[in-house]
C-alpha atoms as a PDB file:
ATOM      1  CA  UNK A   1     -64.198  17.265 -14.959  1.00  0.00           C
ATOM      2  CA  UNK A   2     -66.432  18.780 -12.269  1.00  0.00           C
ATOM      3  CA  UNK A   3     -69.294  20.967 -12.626  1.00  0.00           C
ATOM      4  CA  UNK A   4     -72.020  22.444 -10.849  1.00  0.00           C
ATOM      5  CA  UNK A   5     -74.457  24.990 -11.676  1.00  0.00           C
ATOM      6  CA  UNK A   6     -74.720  27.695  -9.320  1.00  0.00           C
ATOM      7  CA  UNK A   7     -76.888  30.919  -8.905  1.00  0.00           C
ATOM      8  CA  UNK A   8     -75.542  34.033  -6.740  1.00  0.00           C
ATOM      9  CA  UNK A   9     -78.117  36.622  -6.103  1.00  0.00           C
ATOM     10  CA  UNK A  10     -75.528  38.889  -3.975  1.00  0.00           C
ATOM     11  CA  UNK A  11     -73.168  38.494  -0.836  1.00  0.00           C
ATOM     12  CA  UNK A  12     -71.079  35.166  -0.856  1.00  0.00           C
ATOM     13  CA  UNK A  13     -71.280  32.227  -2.192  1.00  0.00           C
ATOM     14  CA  UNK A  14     -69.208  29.293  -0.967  1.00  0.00           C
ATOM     15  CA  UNK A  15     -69.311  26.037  -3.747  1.00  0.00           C
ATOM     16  CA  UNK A  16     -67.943  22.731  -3.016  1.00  0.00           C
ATOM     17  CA  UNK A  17     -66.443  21.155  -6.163  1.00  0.00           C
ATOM     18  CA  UNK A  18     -65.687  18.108  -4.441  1.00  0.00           C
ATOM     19  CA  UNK A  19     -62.941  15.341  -5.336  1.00  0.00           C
ATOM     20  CA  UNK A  20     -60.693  15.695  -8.340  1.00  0.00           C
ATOM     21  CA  UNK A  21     -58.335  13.380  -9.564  1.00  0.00           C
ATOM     22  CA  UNK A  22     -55.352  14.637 -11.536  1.00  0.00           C
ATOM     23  CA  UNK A  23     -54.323  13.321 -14.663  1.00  0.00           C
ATOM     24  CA  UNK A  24     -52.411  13.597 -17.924  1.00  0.00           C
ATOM     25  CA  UNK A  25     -52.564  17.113 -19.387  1.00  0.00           C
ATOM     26  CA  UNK A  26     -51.587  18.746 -22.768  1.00  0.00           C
ATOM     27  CA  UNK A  27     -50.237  22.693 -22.839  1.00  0.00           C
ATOM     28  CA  UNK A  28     -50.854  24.973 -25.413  1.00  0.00           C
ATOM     29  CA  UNK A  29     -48.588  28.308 -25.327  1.00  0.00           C
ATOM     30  CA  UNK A  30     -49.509  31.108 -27.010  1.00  0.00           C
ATOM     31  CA  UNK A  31     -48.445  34.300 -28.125  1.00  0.00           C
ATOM     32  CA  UNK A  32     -50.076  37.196 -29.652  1.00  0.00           C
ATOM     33  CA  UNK A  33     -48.848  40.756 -31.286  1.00  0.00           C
ATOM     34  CA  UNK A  34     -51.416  43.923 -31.112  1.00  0.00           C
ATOM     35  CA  UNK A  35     -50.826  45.922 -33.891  1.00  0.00           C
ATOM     36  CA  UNK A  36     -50.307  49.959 -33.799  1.00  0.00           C
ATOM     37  CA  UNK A  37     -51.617  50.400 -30.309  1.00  0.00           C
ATOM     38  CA  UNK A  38     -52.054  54.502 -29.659  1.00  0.00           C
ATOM     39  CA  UNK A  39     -50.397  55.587 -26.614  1.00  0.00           C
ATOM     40  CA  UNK A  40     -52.212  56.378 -23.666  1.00  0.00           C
ATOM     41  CA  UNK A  41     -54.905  53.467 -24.160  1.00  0.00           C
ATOM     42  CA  UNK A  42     -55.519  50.370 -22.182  1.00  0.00           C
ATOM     43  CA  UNK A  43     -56.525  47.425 -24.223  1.00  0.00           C
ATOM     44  CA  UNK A  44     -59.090  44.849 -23.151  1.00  0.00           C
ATOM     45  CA  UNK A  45     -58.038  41.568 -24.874  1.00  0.00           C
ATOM     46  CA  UNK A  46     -59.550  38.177 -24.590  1.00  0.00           C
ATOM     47  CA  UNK A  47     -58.534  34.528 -26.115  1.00  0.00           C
ATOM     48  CA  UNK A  48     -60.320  31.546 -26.860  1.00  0.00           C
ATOM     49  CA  UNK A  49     -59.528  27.851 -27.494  1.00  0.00           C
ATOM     50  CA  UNK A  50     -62.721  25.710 -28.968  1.00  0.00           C
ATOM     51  CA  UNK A  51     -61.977  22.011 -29.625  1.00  0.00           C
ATOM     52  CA  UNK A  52     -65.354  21.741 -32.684  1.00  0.00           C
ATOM     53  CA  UNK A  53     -68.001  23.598 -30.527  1.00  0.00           C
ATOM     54  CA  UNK A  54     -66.866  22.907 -26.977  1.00  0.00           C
ATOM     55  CA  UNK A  55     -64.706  25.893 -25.621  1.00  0.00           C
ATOM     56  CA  UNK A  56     -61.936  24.686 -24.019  1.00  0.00           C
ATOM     57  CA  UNK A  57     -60.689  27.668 -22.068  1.00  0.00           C
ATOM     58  CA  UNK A  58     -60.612  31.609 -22.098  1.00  0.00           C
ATOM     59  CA  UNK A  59     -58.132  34.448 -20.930  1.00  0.00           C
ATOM     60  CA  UNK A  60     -58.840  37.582 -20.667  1.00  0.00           C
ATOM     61  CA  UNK A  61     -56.352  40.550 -20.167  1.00  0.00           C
ATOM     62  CA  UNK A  62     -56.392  44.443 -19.789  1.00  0.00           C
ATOM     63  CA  UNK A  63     -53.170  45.658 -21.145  1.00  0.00           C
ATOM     64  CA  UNK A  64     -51.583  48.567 -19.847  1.00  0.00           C
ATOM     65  CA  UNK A  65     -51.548  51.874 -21.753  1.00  0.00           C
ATOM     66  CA  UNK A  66     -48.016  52.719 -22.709  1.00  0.00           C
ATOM     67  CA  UNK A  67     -46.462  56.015 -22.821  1.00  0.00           C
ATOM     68  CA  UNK A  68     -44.583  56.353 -26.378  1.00  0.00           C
ATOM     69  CA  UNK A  69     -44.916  59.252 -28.819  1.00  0.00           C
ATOM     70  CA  UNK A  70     -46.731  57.198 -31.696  1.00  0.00           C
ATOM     71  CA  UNK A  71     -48.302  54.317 -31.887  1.00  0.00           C
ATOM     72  CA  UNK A  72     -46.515  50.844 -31.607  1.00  0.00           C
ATOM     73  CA  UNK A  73     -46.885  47.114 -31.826  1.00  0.00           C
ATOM     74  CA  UNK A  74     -47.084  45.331 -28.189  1.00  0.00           C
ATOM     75  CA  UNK A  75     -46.325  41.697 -27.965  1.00  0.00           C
ATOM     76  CA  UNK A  76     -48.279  39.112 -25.095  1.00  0.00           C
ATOM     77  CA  UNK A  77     -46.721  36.264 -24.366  1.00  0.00           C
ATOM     78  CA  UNK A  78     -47.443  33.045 -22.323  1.00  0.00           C
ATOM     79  CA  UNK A  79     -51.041  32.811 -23.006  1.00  0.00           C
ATOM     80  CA  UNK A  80     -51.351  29.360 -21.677  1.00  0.00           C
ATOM     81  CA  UNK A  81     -54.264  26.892 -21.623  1.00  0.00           C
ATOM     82  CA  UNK A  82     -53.964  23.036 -19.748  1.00  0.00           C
ATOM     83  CA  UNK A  83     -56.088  20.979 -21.947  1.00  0.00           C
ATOM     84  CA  UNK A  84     -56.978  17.142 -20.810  1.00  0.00           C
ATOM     85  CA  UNK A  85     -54.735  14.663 -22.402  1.00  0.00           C
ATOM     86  CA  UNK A  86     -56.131  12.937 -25.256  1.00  0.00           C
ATOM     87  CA  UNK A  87     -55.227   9.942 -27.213  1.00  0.00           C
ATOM     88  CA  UNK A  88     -55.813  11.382 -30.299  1.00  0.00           C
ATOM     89  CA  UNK A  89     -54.770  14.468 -32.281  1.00  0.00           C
ATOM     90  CA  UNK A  90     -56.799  17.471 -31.560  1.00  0.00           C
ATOM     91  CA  UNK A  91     -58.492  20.377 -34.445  1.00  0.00           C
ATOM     92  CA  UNK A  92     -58.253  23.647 -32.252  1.00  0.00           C
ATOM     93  CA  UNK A  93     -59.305  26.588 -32.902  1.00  0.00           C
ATOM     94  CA  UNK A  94     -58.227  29.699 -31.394  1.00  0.00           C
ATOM     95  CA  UNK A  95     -59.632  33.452 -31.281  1.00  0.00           C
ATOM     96  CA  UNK A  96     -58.867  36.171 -30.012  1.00  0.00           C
ATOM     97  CA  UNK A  97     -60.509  39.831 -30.335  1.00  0.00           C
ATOM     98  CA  UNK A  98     -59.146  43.281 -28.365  1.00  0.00           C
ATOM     99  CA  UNK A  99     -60.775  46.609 -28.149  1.00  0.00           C
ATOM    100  CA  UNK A 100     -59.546  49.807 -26.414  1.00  0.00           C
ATOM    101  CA  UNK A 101     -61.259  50.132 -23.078  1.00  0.00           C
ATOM    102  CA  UNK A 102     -61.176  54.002 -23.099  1.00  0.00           C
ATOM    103  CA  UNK A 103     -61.121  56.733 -25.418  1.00  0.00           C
ATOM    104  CA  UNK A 104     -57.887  58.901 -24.488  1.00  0.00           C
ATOM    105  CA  UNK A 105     -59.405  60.231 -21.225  1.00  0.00           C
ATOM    106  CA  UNK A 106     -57.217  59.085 -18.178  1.00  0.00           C
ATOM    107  CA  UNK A 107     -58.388  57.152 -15.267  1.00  0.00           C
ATOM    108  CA  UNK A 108     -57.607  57.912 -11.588  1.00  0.00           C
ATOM    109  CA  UNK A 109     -57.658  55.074  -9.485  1.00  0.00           C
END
């Protein structure tokens, strides 16, 4: 793994991660049902993947509002998170949270 520390204090910012070598990774698909979603609202939606206290990766999504009469249940799929292989098994823990990012009104783009 590569890291460096950056600050950007406006404009661009151009970062050099340098060499990477590829290896051996582990996949872990995931899927996720949001329950009686009202129509007409856009839902902000993040998940999580800790391996004890070290996050491991994050997704975030905003789901499109749909257009039904009533609410309804909406289904993600293919969440996915590339994890580093390890010789051992892994304890995982994932979250996941959502929250409607408006409150009925509509948004003009």
């Amino acid at each position: 793994m590569l890291e460096r520390k950056l600050t950007l204090e406006g404009g661009t910012l151009y970062c050099d991660l340098g060499s990477l070598e590829p290896g051996g990774w582990q996949t872990l698909d995931c899927s996720l049902r949001l329950a009686g979603v009202l129509p007409e609202r856009r839902v902000a939606v993040s998940v999580e993947v800790l391996e004890g206290d070290m996050a491991r990766g994050s997704r975030i999504f905003a789901v499109p509002a749909h257009h039904g009469p009533a609410a309804t249940d909406l289904v993600l799929r293919g969440i996915r998170f590339y994890l580093p292989e390890s010789c051992s098994p892994r304890r995982l823990t994932v979250r996941s949270d959502a929250h409607y990012l408006e409150q009925g009104e509509r948004c003009l783009l």
